[in-house]
C-alpha atoms as a PDB file:
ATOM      1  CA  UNK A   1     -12.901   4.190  13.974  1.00  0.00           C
ATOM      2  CA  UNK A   2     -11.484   3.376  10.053  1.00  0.00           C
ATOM      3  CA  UNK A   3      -8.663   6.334  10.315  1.00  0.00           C
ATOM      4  CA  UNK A   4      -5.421   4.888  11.845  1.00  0.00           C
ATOM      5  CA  UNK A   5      -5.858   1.674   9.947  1.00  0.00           C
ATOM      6  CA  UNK A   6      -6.758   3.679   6.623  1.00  0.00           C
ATOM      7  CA  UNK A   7      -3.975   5.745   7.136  1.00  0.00           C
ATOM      8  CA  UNK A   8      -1.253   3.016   8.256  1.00  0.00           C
ATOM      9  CA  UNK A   9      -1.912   0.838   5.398  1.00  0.00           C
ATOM     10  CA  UNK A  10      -4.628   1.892   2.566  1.00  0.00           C
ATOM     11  CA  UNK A  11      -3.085   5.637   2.988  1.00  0.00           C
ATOM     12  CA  UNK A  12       0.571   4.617   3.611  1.00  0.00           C
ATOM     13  CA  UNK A  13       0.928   4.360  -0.208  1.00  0.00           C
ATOM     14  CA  UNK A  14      -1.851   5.745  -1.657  1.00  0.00           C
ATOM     15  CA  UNK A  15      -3.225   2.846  -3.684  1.00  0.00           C
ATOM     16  CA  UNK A  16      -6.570   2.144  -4.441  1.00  0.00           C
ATOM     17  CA  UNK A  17      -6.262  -0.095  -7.387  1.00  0.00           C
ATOM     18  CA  UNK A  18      -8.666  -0.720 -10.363  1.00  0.00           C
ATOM     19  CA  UNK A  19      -8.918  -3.037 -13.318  1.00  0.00           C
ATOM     20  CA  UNK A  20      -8.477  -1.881 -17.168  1.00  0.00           C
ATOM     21  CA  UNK A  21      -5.365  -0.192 -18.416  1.00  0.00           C
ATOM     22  CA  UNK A  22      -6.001   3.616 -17.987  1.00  0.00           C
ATOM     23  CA  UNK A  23      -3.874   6.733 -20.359  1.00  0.00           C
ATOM     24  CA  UNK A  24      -0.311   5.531 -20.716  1.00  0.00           C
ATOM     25  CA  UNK A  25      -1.003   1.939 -19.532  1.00  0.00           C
ATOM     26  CA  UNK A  26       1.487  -0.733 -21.048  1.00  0.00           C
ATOM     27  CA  UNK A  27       2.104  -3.424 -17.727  1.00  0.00           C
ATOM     28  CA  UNK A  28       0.078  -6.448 -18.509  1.00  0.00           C
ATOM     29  CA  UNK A  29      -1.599  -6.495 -14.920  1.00  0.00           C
ATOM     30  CA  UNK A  30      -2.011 -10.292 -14.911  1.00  0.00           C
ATOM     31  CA  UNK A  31       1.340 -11.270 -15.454  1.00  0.00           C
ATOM     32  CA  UNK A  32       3.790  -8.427 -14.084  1.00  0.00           C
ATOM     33  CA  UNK A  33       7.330  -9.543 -12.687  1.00  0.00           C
ATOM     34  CA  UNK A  34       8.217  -8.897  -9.429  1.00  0.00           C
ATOM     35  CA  UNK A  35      11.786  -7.123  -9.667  1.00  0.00           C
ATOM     36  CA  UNK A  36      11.566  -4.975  -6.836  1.00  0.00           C
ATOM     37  CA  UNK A  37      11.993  -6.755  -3.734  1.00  0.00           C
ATOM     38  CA  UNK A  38      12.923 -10.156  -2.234  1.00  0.00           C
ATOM     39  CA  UNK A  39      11.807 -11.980   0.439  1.00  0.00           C
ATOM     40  CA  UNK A  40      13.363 -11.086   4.004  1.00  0.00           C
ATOM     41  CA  UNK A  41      12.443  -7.596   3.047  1.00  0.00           C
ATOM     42  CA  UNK A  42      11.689  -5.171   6.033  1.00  0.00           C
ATOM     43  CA  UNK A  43      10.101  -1.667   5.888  1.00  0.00           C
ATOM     44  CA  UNK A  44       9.343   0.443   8.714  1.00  0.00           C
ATOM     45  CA  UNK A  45       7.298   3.518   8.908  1.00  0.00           C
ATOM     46  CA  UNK A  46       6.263   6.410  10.976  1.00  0.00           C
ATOM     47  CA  UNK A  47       3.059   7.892  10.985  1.00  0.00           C
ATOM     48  CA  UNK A  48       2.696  11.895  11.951  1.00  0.00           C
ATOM     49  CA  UNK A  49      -0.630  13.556  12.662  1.00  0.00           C
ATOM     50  CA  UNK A  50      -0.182  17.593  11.736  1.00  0.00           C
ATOM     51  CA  UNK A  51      -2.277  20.090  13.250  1.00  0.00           C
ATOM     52  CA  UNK A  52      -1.302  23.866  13.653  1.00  0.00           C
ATOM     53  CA  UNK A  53       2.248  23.256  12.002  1.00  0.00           C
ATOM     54  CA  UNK A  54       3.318  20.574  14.611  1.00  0.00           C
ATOM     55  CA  UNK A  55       4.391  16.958  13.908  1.00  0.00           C
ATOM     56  CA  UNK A  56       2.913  14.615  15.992  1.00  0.00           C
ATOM     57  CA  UNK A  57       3.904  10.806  15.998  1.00  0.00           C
ATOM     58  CA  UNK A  58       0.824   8.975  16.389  1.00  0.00           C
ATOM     59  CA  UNK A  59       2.374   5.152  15.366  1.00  0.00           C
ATOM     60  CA  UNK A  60       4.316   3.044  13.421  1.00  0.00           C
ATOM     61  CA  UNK A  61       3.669   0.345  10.427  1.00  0.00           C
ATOM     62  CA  UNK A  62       6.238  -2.582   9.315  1.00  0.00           C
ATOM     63  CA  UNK A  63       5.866  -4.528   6.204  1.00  0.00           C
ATOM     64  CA  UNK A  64       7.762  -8.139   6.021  1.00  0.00           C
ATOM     65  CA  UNK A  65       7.995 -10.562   2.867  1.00  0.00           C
ATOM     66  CA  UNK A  66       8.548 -14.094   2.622  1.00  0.00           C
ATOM     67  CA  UNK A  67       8.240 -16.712   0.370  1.00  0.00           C
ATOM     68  CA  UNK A  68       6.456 -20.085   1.495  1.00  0.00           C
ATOM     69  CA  UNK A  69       3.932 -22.380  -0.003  1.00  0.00           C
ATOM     70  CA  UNK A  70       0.413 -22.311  -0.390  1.00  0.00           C
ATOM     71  CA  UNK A  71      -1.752 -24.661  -2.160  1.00  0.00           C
ATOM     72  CA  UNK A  72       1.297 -26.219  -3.492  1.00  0.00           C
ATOM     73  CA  UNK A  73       2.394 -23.296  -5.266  1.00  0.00           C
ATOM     74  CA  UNK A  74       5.116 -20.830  -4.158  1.00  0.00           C
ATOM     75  CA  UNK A  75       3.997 -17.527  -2.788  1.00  0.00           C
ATOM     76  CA  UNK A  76       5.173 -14.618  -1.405  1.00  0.00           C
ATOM     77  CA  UNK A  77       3.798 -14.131   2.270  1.00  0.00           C
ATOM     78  CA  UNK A  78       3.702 -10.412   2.901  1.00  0.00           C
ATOM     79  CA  UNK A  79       2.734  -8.972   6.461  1.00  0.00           C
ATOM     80  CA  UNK A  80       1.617  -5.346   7.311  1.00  0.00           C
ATOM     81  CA  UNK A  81       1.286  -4.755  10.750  1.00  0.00           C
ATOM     82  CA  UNK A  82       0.022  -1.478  12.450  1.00  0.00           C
ATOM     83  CA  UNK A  83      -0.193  -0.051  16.306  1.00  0.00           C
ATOM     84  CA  UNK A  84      -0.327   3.237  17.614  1.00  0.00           C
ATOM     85  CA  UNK A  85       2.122   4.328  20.364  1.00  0.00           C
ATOM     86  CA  UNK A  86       2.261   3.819  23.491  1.00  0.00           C
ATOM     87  CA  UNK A  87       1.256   7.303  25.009  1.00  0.00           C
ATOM     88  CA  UNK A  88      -1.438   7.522  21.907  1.00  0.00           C
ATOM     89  CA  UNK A  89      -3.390   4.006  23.363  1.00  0.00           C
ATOM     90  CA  UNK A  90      -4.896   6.507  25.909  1.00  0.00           C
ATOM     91  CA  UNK A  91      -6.554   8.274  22.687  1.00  0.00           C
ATOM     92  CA  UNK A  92      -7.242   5.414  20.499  1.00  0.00           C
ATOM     93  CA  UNK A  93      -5.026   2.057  20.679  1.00  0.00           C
ATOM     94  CA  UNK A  94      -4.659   0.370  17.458  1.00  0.00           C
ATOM     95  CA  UNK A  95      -2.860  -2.994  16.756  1.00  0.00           C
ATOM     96  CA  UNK A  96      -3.670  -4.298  13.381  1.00  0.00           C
ATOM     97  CA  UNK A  97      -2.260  -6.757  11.347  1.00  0.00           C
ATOM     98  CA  UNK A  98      -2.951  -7.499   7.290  1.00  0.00           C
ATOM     99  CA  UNK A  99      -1.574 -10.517   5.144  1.00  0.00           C
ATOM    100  CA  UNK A 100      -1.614 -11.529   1.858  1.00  0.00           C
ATOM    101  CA  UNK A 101      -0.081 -14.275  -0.325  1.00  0.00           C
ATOM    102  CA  UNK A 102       0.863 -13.510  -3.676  1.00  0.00           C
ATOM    103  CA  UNK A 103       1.536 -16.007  -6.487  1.00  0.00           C
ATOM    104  CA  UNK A 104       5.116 -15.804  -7.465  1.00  0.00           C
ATOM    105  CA  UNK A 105       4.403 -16.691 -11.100  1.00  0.00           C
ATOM    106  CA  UNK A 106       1.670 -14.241 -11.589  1.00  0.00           C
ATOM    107  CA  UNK A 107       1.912 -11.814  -8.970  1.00  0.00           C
ATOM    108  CA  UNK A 108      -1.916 -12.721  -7.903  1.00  0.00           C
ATOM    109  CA  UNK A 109      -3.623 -12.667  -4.487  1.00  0.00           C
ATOM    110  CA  UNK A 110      -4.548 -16.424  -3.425  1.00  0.00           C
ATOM    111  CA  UNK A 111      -5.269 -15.243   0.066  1.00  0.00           C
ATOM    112  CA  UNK A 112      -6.221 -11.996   2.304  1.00  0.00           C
ATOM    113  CA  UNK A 113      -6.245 -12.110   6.192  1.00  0.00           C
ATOM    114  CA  UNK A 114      -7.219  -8.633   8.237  1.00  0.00           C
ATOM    115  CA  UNK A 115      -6.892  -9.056  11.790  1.00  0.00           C
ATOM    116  CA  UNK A 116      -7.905  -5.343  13.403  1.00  0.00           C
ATOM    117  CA  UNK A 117      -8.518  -3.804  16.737  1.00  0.00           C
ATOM    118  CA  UNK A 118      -8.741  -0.467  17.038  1.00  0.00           C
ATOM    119  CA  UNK A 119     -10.379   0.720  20.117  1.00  0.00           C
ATOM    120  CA  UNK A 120     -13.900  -1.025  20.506  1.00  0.00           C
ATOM    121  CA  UNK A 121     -14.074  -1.775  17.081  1.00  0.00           C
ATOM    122  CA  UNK A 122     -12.370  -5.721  16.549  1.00  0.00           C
ATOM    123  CA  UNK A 123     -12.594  -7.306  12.925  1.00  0.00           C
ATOM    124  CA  UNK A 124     -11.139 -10.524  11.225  1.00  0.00           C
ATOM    125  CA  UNK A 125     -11.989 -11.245   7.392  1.00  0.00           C
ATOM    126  CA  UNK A 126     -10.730 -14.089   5.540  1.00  0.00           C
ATOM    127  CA  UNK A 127     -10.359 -13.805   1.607  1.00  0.00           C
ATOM    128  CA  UNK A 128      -9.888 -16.507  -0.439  1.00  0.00           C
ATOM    129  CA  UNK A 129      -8.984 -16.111  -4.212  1.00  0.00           C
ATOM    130  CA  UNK A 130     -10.291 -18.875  -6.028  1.00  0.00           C
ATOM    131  CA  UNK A 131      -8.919 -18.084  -9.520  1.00  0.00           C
ATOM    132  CA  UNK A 132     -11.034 -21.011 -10.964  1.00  0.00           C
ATOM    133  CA  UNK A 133     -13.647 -19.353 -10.866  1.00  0.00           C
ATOM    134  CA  UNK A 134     -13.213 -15.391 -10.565  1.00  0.00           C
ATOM    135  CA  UNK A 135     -14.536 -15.435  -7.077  1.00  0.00           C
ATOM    136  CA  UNK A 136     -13.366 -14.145  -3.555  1.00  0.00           C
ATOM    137  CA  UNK A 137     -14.769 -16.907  -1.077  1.00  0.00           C
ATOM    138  CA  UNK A 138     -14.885 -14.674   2.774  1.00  0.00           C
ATOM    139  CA  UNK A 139     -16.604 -15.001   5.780  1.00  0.00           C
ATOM    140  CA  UNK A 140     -19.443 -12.908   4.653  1.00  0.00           C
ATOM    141  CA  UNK A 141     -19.978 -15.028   1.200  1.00  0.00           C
ATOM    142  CA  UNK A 142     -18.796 -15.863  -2.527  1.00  0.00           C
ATOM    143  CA  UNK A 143     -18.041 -12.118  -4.591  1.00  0.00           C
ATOM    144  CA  UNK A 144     -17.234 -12.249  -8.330  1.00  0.00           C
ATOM    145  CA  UNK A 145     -14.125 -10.730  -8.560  1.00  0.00           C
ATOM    146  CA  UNK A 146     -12.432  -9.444 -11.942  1.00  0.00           C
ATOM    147  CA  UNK A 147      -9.729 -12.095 -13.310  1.00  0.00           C
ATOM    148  CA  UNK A 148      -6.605 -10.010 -12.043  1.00  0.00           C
ATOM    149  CA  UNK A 149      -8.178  -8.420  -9.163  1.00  0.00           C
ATOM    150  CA  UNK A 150      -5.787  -7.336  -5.784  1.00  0.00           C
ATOM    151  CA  UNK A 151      -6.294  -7.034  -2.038  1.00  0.00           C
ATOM    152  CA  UNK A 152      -5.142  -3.639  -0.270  1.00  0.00           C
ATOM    153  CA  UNK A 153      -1.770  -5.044   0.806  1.00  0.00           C
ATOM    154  CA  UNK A 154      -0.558  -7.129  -2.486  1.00  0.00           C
ATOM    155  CA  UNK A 155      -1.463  -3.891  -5.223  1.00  0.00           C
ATOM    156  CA  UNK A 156       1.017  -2.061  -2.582  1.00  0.00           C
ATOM    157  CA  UNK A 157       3.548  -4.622  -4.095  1.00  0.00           C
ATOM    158  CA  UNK A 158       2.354  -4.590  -7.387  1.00  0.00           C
ATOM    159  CA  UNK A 159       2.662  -1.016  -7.652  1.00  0.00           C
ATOM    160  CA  UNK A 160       6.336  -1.186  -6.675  1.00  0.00           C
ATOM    161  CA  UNK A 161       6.905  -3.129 -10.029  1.00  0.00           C
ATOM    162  CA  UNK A 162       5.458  -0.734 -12.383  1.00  0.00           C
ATOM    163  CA  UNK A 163       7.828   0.857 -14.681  1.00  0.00           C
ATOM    164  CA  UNK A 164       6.635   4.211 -14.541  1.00  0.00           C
ATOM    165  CA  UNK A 165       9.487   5.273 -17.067  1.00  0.00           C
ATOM    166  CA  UNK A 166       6.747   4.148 -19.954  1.00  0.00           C
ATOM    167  CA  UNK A 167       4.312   7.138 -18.376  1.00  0.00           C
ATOM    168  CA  UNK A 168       4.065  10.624 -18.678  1.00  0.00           C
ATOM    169  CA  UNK A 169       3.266  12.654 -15.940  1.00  0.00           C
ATOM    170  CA  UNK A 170      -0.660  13.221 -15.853  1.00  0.00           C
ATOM    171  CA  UNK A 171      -0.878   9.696 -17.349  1.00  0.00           C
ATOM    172  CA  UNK A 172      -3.486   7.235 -14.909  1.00  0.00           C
ATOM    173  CA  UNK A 173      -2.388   3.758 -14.105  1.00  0.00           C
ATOM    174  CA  UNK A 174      -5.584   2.173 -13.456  1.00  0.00           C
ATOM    175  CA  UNK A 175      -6.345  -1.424 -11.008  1.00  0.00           C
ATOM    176  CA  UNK A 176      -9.322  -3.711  -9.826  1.00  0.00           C
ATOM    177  CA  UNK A 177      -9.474  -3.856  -6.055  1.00  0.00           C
ATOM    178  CA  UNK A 178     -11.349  -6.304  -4.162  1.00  0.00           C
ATOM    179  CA  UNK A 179     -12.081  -4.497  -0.289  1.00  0.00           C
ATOM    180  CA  UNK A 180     -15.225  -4.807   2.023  1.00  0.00           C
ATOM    181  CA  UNK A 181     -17.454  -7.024  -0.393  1.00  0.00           C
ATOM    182  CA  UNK A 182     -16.801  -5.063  -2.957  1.00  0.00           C
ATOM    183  CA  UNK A 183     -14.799  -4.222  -5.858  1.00  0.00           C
ATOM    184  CA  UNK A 184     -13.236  -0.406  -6.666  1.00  0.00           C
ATOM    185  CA  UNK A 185     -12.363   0.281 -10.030  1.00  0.00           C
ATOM    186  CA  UNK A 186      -9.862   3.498  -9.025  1.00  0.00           C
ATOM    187  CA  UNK A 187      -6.625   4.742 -10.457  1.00  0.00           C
ATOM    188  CA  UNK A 188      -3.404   6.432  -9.847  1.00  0.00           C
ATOM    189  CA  UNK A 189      -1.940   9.497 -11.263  1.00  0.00           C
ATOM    190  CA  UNK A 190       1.599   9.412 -12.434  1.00  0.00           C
ATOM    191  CA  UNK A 191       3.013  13.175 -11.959  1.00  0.00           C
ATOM    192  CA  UNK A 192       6.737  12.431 -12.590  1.00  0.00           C
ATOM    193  CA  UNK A 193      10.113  13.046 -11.024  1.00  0.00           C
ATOM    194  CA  UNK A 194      11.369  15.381  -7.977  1.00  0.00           C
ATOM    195  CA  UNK A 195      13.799  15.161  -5.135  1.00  0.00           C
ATOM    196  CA  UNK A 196      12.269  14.790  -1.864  1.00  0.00           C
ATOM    197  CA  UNK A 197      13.179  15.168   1.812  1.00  0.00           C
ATOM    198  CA  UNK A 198      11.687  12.887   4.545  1.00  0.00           C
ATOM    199  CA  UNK A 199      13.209  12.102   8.274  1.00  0.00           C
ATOM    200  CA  UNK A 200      15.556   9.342   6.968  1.00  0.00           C
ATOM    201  CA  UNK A 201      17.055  11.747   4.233  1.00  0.00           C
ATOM    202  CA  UNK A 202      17.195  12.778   0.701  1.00  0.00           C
ATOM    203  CA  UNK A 203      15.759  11.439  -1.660  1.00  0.00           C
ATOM    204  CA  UNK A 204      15.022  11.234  -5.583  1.00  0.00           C
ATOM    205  CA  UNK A 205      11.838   9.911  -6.180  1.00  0.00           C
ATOM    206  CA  UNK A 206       8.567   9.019  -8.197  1.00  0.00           C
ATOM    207  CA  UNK A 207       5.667  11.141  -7.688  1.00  0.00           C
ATOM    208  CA  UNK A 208       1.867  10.455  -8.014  1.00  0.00           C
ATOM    209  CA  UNK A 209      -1.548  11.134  -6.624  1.00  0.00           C
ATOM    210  CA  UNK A 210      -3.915   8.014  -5.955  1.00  0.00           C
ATOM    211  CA  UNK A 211      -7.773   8.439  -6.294  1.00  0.00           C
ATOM    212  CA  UNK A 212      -9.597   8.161  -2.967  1.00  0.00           C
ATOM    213  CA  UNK A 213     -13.053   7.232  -1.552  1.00  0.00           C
ATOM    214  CA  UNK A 214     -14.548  10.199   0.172  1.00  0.00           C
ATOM    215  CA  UNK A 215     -15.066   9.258   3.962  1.00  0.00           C
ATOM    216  CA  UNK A 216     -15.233  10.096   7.232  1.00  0.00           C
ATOM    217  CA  UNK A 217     -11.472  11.094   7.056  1.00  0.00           C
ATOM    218  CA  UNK A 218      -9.978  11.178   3.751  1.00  0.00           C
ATOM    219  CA  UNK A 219     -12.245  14.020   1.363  1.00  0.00           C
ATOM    220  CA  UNK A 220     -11.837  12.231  -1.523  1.00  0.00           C
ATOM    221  CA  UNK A 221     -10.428  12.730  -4.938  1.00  0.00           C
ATOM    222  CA  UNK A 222      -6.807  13.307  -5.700  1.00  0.00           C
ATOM    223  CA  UNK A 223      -6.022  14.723  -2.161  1.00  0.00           C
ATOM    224  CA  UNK A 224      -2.973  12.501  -1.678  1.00  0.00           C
ATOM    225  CA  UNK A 225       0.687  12.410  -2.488  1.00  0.00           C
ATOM    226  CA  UNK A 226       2.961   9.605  -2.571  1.00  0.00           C
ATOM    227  CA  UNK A 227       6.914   9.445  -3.576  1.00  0.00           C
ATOM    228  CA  UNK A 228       8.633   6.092  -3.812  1.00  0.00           C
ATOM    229  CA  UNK A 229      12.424   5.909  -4.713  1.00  0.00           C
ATOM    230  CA  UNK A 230      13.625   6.607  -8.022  1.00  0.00           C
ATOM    231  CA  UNK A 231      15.597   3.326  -8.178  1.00  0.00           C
ATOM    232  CA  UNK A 232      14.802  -0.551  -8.958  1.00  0.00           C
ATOM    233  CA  UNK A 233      13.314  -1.161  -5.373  1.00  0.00           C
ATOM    234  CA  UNK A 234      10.224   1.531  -5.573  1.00  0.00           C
ATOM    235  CA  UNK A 235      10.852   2.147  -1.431  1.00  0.00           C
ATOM    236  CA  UNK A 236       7.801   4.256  -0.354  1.00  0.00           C
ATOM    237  CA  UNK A 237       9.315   6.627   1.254  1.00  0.00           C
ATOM    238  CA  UNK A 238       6.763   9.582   2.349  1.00  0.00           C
ATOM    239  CA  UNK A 239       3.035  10.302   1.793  1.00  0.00           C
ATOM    240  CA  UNK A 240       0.913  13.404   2.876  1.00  0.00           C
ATOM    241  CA  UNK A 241      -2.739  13.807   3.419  1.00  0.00           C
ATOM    242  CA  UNK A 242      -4.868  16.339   4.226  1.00  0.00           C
ATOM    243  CA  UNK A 243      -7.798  14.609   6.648  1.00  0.00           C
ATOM    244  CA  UNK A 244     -11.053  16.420   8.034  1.00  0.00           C
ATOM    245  CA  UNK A 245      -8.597  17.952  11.146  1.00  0.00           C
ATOM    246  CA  UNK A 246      -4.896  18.947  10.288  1.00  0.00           C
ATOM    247  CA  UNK A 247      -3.088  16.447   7.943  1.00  0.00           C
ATOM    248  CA  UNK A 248      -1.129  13.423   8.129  1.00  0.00           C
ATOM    249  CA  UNK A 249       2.463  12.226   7.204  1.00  0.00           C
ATOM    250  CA  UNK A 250       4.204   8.747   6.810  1.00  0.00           C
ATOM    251  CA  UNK A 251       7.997   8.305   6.318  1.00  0.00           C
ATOM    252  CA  UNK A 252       9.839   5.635   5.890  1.00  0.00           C
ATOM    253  CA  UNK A 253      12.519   5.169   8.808  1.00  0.00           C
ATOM    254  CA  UNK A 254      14.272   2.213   8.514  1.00  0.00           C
ATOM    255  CA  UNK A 255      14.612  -0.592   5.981  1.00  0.00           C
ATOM    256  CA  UNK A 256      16.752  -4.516   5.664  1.00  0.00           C
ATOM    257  CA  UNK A 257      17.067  -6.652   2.743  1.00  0.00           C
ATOM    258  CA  UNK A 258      16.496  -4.623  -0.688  1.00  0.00           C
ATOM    259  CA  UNK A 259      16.876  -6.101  -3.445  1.00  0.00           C
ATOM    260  CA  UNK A 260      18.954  -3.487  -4.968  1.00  0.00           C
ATOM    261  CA  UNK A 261      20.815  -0.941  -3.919  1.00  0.00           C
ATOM    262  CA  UNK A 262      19.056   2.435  -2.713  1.00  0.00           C
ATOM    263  CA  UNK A 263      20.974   4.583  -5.352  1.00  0.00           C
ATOM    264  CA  UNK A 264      17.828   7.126  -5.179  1.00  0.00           C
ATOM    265  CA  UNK A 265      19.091   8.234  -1.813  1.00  0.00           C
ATOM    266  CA  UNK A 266      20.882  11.219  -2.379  1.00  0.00           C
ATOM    267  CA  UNK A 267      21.658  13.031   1.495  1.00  0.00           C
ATOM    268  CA  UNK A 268      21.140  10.462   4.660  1.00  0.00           C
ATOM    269  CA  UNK A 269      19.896  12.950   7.505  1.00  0.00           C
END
C-alpha cells in the first residue's frame, strides 16, 4: 500500500537521514547554507517499474519551492506531489502530496504536512517542529526529536547542499530523521564521480548509496543508487532500485528556475 509513495518521494532520492556526523563528515548539520536552489524552482520526474527488461511508466512526481512566512520567520515552502498515471489508476491510483517549511536561516523543518491516498489507504499527518523544546507536536502526540532533526521532504533539500567535494568515496554522511513517530538514525554512502545517462540526457554526476529500512518493498541495506548533478544545483537526476518484483527507475524530465546553470549536463537526448 506504502510502495508508490515510498518510491515517488522517500526512494526518489534515496535519503533516509540520521543525526551525528558519520566518516568524512565536516557540514555543520544545524546551520548549512542553502546554495543550491531558489525559490520558483520546479522538478519533474518519471517513475519506471522494470520487470523482464521492460520500462514501464507507472507515474510522475513534481517538487516546487517557495519562500513565504511562517511564524514570522521566512521559510522556504517546498511541495512534493505524487500520482500515478492515468491507465495505472486501474492498478493502484495514487495522488499524494508532502510539504514542508524550512527555516531560511537554519535550514530547519518548522512544519511537515502528508496528505496521501493511495488506493483504500487515505492518511493526513501534521508535524509541528517546536524547536523550543526538541519536540515534534502531530496528530498522534508530542515526540522528542534530536535538535537538528529533518522530515522526508526537507533532508531531500538539505542533501542538495552538501559539498560532497570534502568526502571520499566510501565515506558515510550521516542525518536524524523524524518519520511515523519515530526517529531513524541512517546514513548515506558517498561513492564518488561518474557520467550518467538518463531520458533527459547526459550527465556528470555525484554518486551514492542511501541506507534503507527493510520492508515490504525495498530489501533493505545499501540496495539503492542515486546520482545528482555534478554542478552547484545537486539536480537529482536518476535513481534505481531493486524491489521484491523487477526494479524501479526515476529520472528527472524536466526542470525551471535553477539557481545555476546545469553545466553537469554534458549530451541533451
Amino acid at each position: 500500500m506504502k510502495s508508490f509513495r515510498i518510491l515517488a518521494f522517500f526512494g526518489l532520492f534515496g535519503i533516509s537521514f540520521p543525526m551525528q556526523a558519520g566518516s568524512g563528515s565536516g557540514d555543520g548539520f544545524c546551520t548549512i547554507k542553502n546554495t543550491a536552489f531558489q525559490p520558483e524552482e520546479i522538478l519533474t520526474y518519471k517513475v519506471f517499474y522494470t520487470v523482464a527488461g521492460a520500462f514501464i511508466g507507472a507515474g510522475e512526481a513534481t517538487f516546487r519551492s517557495s519562500v513565504e512566512r511562517l511564524h514570522n520567520k521566512p521559510v522556504y515552502h517546498i511541495i512534493g506531489e505524487g500520482k500515478t498515471f492515468s491507465f495505472y489508476d486501474g492498478i493502484f491510483k495514487v495522488r499524494d502530496k508532502y510539504e514542508t517549511y524550512i527555516d531560511t536561516a537554519t535550514f530547519q523543518p518548522y512544519r511537515f504536512v502528508r496528505n496521501v491516498n493511495e488506493g483504500s489507504y487515505k492518511k493526513y499527518e501534521l508535524v509541528d517542529f517546536n524547536k523550543t523544546t526538541n519536540a515534534a507536536v502531530t496528530n498522534d502526540g508530542v515526540f522528542k526529536v534530536p535538535e537538528c532533526v529533518q522530515d522526508v521532504l526537507s533532508a531531500i533539500y538539505y542533501a542538495r547542499n552538501i559539498d560532497f567535494n570534502k568526502y571520499k568515496p566510501g565515506d558515510k554522511i550521516t542525518f536524524s530523521l523524524f518519520l511515523d513517530k519515530e526517529v531513524f538514525e541512517m546514513y548515506i554512502r558517498y561513492l564518488g564521480k561518474e557520467t550518467v545517462k538518463t531520458k533527459y540526457g547526459k550527465f556528470r554526476a555525484i554518486k551514492f548509496k542511501p541506507l534503507l529500512l527493510k520492508g515490504t518493498i525495498f530489501e533493505g541495506g545499501e540496495k539503492m543508487t542515486v546520482w545528482v548533478s555534478d554542478d552547484k544545483n545537486h539536480v537529482p537526476l536518476r535513481v534505481e532500485s531493486p524491489i521484491s518484483v523487477g526494479s524501479v527507475k526515476v529520472d528527472m524530465l524536466s526542470y525551471r528556475n535553477l539557481r545555476h546553470d546545469l553545466t553537469s549536463l554534458i549530451e541533451v537526448r
